[in-house]
Protein backbone atom coordinates (compact mmCIF):
# COMPACT_ATOMS: atom_id res chain seq x y z
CA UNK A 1 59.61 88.20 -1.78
CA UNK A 2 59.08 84.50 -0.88
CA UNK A 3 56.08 82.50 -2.27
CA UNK A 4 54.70 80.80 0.32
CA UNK A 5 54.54 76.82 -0.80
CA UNK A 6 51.05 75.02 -1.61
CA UNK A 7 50.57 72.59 1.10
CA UNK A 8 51.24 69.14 0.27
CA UNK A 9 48.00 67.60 -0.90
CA UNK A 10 46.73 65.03 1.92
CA UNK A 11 47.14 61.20 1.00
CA UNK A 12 44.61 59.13 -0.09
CA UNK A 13 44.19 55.89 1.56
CA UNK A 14 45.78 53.21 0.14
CA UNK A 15 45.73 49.79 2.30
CA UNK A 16 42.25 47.75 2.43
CA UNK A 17 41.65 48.87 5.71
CA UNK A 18 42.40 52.60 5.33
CA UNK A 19 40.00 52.63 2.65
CA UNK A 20 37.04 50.29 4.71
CA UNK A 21 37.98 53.40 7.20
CA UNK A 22 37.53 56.16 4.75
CA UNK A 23 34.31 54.46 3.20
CA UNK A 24 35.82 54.47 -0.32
CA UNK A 25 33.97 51.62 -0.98
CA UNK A 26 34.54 51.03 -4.42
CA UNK A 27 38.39 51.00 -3.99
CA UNK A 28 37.80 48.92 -1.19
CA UNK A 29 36.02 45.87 -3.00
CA UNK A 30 38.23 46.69 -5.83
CA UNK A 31 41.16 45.95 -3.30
CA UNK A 32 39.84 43.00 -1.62
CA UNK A 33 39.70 41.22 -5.51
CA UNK A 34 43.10 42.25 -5.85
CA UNK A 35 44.31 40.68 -2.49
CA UNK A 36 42.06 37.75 -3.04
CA UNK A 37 40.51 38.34 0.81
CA UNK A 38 38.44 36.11 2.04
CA UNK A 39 34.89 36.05 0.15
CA UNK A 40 32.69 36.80 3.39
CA UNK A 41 34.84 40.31 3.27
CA UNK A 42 33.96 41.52 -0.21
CA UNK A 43 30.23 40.11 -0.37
CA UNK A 44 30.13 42.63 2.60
CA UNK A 45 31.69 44.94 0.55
CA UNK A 46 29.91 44.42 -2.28
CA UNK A 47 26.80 44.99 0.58
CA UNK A 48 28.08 48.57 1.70
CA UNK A 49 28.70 49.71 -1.86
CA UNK A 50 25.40 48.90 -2.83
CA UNK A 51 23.98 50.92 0.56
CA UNK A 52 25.75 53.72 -0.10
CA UNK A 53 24.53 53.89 -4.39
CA UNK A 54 20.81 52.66 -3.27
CA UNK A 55 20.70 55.52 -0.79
CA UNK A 56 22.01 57.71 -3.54
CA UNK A 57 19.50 57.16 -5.04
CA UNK A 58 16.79 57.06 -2.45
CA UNK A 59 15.52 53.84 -3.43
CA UNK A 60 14.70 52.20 0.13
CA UNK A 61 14.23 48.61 -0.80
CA UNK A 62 17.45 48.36 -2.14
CA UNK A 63 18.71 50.25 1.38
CA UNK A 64 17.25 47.89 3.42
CA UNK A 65 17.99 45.06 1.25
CA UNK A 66 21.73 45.73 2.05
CA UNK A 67 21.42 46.61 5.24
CA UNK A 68 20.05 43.06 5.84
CA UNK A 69 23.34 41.97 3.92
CA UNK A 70 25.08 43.48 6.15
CA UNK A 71 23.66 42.66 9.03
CA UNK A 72 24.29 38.51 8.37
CA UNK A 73 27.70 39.34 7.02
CA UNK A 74 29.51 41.67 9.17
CA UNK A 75 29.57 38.53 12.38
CA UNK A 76 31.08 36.48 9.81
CA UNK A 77 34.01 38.57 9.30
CA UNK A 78 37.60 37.70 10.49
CA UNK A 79 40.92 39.32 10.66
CA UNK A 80 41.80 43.42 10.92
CA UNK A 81 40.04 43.97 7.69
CA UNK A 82 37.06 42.61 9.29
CA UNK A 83 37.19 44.65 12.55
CA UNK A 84 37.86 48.03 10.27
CA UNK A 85 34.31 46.98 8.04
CA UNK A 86 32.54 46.41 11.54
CA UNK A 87 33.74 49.17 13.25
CA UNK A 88 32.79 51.52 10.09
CA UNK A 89 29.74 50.21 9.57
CA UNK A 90 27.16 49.58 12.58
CA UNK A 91 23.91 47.97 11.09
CA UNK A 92 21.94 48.64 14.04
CA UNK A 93 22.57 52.30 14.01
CA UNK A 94 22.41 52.51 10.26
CA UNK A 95 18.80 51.09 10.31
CA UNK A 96 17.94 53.72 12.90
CA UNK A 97 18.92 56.09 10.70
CA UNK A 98 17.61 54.87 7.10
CA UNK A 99 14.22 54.41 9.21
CA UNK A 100 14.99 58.24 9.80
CA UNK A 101 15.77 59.69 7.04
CA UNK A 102 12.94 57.64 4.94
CA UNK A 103 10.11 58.92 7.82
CA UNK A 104 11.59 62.14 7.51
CA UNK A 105 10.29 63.14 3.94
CA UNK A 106 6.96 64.30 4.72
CA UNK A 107 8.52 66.86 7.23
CA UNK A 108 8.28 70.47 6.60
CA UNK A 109 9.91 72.45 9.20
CA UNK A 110 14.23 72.65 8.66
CA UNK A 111 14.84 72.46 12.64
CA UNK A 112 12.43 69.67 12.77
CA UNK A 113 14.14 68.15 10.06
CA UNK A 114 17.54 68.52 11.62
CA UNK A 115 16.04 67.07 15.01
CA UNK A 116 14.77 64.52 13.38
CA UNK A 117 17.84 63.37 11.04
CA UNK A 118 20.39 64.04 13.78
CA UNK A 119 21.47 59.91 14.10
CA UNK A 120 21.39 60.05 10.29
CA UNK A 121 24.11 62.83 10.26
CA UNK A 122 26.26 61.24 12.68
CA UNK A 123 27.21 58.47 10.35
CA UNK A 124 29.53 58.84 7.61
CA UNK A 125 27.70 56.28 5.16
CA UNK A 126 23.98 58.29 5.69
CA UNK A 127 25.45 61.98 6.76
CA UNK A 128 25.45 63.32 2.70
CA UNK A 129 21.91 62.00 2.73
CA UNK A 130 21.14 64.12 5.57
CA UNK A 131 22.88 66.78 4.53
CA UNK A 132 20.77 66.23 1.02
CA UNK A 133 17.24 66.60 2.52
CA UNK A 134 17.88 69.34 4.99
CA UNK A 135 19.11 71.52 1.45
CA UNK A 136 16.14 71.09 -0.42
CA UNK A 137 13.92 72.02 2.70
CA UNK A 138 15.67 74.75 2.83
CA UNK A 139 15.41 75.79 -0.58
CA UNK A 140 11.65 75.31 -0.52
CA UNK A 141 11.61 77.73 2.32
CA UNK A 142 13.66 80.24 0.41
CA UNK A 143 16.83 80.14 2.65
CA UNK A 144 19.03 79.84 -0.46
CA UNK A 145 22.04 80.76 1.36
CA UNK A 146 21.72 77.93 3.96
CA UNK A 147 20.44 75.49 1.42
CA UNK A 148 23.62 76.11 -0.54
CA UNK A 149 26.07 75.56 1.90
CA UNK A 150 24.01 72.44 3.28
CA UNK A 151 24.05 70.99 0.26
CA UNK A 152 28.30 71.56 -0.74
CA UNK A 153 28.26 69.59 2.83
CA UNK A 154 26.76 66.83 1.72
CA UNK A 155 28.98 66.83 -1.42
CA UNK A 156 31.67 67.32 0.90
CA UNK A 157 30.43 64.01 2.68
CA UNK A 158 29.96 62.01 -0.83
CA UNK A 159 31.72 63.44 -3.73
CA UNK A 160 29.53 61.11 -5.85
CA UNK A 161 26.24 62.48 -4.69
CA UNK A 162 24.96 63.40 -7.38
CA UNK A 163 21.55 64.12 -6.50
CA UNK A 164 22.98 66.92 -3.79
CA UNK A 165 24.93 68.20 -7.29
CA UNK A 166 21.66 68.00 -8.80
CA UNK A 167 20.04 70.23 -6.16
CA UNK A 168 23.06 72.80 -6.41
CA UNK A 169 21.91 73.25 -9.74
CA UNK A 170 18.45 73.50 -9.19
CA UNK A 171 19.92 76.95 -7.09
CA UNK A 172 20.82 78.51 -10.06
CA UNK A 173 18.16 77.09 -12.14
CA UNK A 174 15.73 78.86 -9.68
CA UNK A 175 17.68 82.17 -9.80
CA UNK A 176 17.89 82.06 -13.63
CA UNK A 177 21.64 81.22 -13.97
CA UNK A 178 20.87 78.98 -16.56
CA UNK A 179 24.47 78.15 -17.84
CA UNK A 180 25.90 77.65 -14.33
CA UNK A 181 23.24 75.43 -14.03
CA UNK A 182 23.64 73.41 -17.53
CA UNK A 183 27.49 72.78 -16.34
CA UNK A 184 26.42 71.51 -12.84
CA UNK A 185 23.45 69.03 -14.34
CA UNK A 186 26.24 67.78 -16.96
CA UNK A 187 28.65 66.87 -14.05
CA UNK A 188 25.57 65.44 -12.53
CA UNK A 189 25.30 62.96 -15.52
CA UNK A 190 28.92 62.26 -15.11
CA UNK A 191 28.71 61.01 -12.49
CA UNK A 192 25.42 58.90 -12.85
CA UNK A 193 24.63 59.18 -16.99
CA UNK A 194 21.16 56.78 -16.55
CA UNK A 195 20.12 59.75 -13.76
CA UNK A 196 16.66 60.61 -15.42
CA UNK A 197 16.41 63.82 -13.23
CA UNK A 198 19.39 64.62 -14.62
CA UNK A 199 18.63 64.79 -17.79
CA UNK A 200 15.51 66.75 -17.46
CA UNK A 201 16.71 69.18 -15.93
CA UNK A 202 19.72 69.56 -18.58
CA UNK A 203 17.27 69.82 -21.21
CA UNK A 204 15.16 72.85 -18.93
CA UNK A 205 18.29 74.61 -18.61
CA UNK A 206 19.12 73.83 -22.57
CA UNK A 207 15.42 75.50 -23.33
CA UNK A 208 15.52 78.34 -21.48
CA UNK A 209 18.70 79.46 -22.83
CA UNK A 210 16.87 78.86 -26.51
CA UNK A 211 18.68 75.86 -27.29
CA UNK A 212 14.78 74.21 -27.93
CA UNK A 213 15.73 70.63 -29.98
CA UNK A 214 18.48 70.29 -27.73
CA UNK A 215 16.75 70.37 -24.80
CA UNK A 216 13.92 68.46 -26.14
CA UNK A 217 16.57 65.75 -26.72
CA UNK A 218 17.52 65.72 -22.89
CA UNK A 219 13.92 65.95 -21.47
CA UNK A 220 13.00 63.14 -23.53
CA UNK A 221 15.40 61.16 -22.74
CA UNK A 222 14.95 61.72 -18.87
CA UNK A 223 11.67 60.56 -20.03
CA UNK A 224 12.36 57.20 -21.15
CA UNK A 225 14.76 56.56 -18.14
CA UNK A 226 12.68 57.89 -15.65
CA UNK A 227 9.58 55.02 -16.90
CA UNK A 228 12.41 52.50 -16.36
CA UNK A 229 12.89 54.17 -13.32
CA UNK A 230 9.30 53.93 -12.02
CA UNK A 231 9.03 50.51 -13.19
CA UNK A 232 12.30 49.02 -11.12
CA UNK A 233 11.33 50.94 -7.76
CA UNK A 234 7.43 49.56 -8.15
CA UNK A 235 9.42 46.00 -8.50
CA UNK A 236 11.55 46.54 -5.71
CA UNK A 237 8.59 47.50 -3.48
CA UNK A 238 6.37 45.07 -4.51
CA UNK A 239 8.93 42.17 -3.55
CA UNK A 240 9.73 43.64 -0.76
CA UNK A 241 5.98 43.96 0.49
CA UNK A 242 5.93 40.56 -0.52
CA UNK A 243 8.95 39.78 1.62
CA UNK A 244 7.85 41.46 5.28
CA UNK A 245 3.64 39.65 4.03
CA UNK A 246 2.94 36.39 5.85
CA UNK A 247 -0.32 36.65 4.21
CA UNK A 248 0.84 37.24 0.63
CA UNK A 249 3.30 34.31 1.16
CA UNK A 250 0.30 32.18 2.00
CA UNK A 251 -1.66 33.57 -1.01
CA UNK A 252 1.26 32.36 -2.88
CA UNK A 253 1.21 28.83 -1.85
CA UNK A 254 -2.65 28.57 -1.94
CA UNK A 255 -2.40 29.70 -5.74
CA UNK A 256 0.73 26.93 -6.49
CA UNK A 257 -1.67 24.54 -5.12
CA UNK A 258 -4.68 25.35 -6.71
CA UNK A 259 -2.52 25.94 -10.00
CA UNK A 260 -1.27 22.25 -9.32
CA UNK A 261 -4.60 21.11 -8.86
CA UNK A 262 -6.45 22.66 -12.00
CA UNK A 263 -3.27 21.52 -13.76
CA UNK A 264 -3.94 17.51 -12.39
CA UNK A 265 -7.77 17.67 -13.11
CA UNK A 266 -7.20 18.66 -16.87
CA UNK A 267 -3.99 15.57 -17.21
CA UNK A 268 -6.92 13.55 -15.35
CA UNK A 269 -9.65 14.43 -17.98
CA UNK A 270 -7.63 14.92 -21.16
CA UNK A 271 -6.91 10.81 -20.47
């Protein structure tokens, strides 16, 4: 009897611009240090690999922030390298669809959803993100069938998602499959250890299998990093706000200058 012969694993990508194509962004920049390309090509880099971990981790400031990179870098590029990052990445469409998927969050119907994010999942670099928040609607309507398989697409779409890992485990967590959910949340912190849902949800796992101080340990240390957490994103927002504020820009100014002022009257006096 003949064994039939695994097929031959596919290969990975390996020049600069197979791997702008594939969005492997890390090897990517990685590669363009190597090569020593021009610097205009890996601050753009550098730009889509911080889109693709902000979105991650659905912090939208740091999104946009790097979609505005983009969007002044990508003219500036030259050469075949260049073309591959432009033609991969599309700043006008990606705004569309980070505009999208952050309007999105407040919707409660799955086909709406889908209707709604269907720009988002035609683009490699925001389809997992899609794929993300059309799982957990569907979980919260109790399709956990659907919500599972939408959600191993979106890992199929980002390997590194780890909040779309997270939500796997939440699956079993809900159905009581505690240890199949431990191992998922501790490939979740794997792949991001500082992930502060991660750890909470280890340590519910940990408790309801009896494992108490251990999980005690984990919750209170998704604790701590989710405070550090809450405290970055309010930054991020608040500079941003600041940014996109004629007004608050003014305020600014008006309380340099009356700052000055108060600061000239008391030299003036104290002489």
């Amino acid at each position: 009897m003949t064994v039939p012969l695994d097929p031959p694993a596919p290969e990975r990508p390996s020049t600069l611009g197979e791997l702008i194509a594939a969005g492997d962004w890390a090897r990517a920049r990685a590669g363009a240090i190597e090569q020593q390309a021009p610097l205009d090509l890996q601050e753009a880099l550098d730009a889509a690999l911080d889109f693709r971990d902000e979105l991650r981790a659905r912090r939208y400031p740091g999104v946009r922030r790097a979609l505005a990179d983009l969007t002044r870098l990508l003219p500036l590029l030259t050469g075949e390298d260049g073309a591959a990052l432009r033609a991969a990445l599309d700043p006008q469409a990606l705004g569309a669809a980070v505009a999208a998927l952050d309007a999105s969050q407040k919707i409660t119907d799955p086909d709406e959803l889908a209707a709604a994010l269907s720009g988002a999942l035609a683009l490699n670099a925001t389809r997992a993100e899609a794929l993300n928040q059309q799982g957990v609607l569907l979980a919260v309507t109790g399709q956990e069938d659907r919500a599972r398989q939408t959600l191993e697409a979106a890992l199929e779409a980002d390997p590194g998602h780890y909040r779309a890992l997270t939500n796997l485990g939440n699956l079993d967590m809900e159905a009581g499959r505690y240890a199949q959910a431990e191992a998922i949340y501790r490939r979740v912190l794997l792949l991001n250890p500082d992930y502060d849902g991660g750890h909470h949800n280890l340590g519910v796992a940990l408790r309801r299998q009896g494992r108490i101080a251990e999980g005690v340990r984990s919750i209170r240390q998704g604790q701590r990093l989710s405070l550090k957490r809450s405290k970055t994103d309010t930054d991020a927002e608040m500079k941003e706000q600041f940014a996109r504020s004629a007004a608050m820009r003014n305020l600014r100014w008006l309380l340099l200058a009356v700052a000055a002022l108060v600061l000239f009257l008391a030299l003036r006096g104290g002489g």
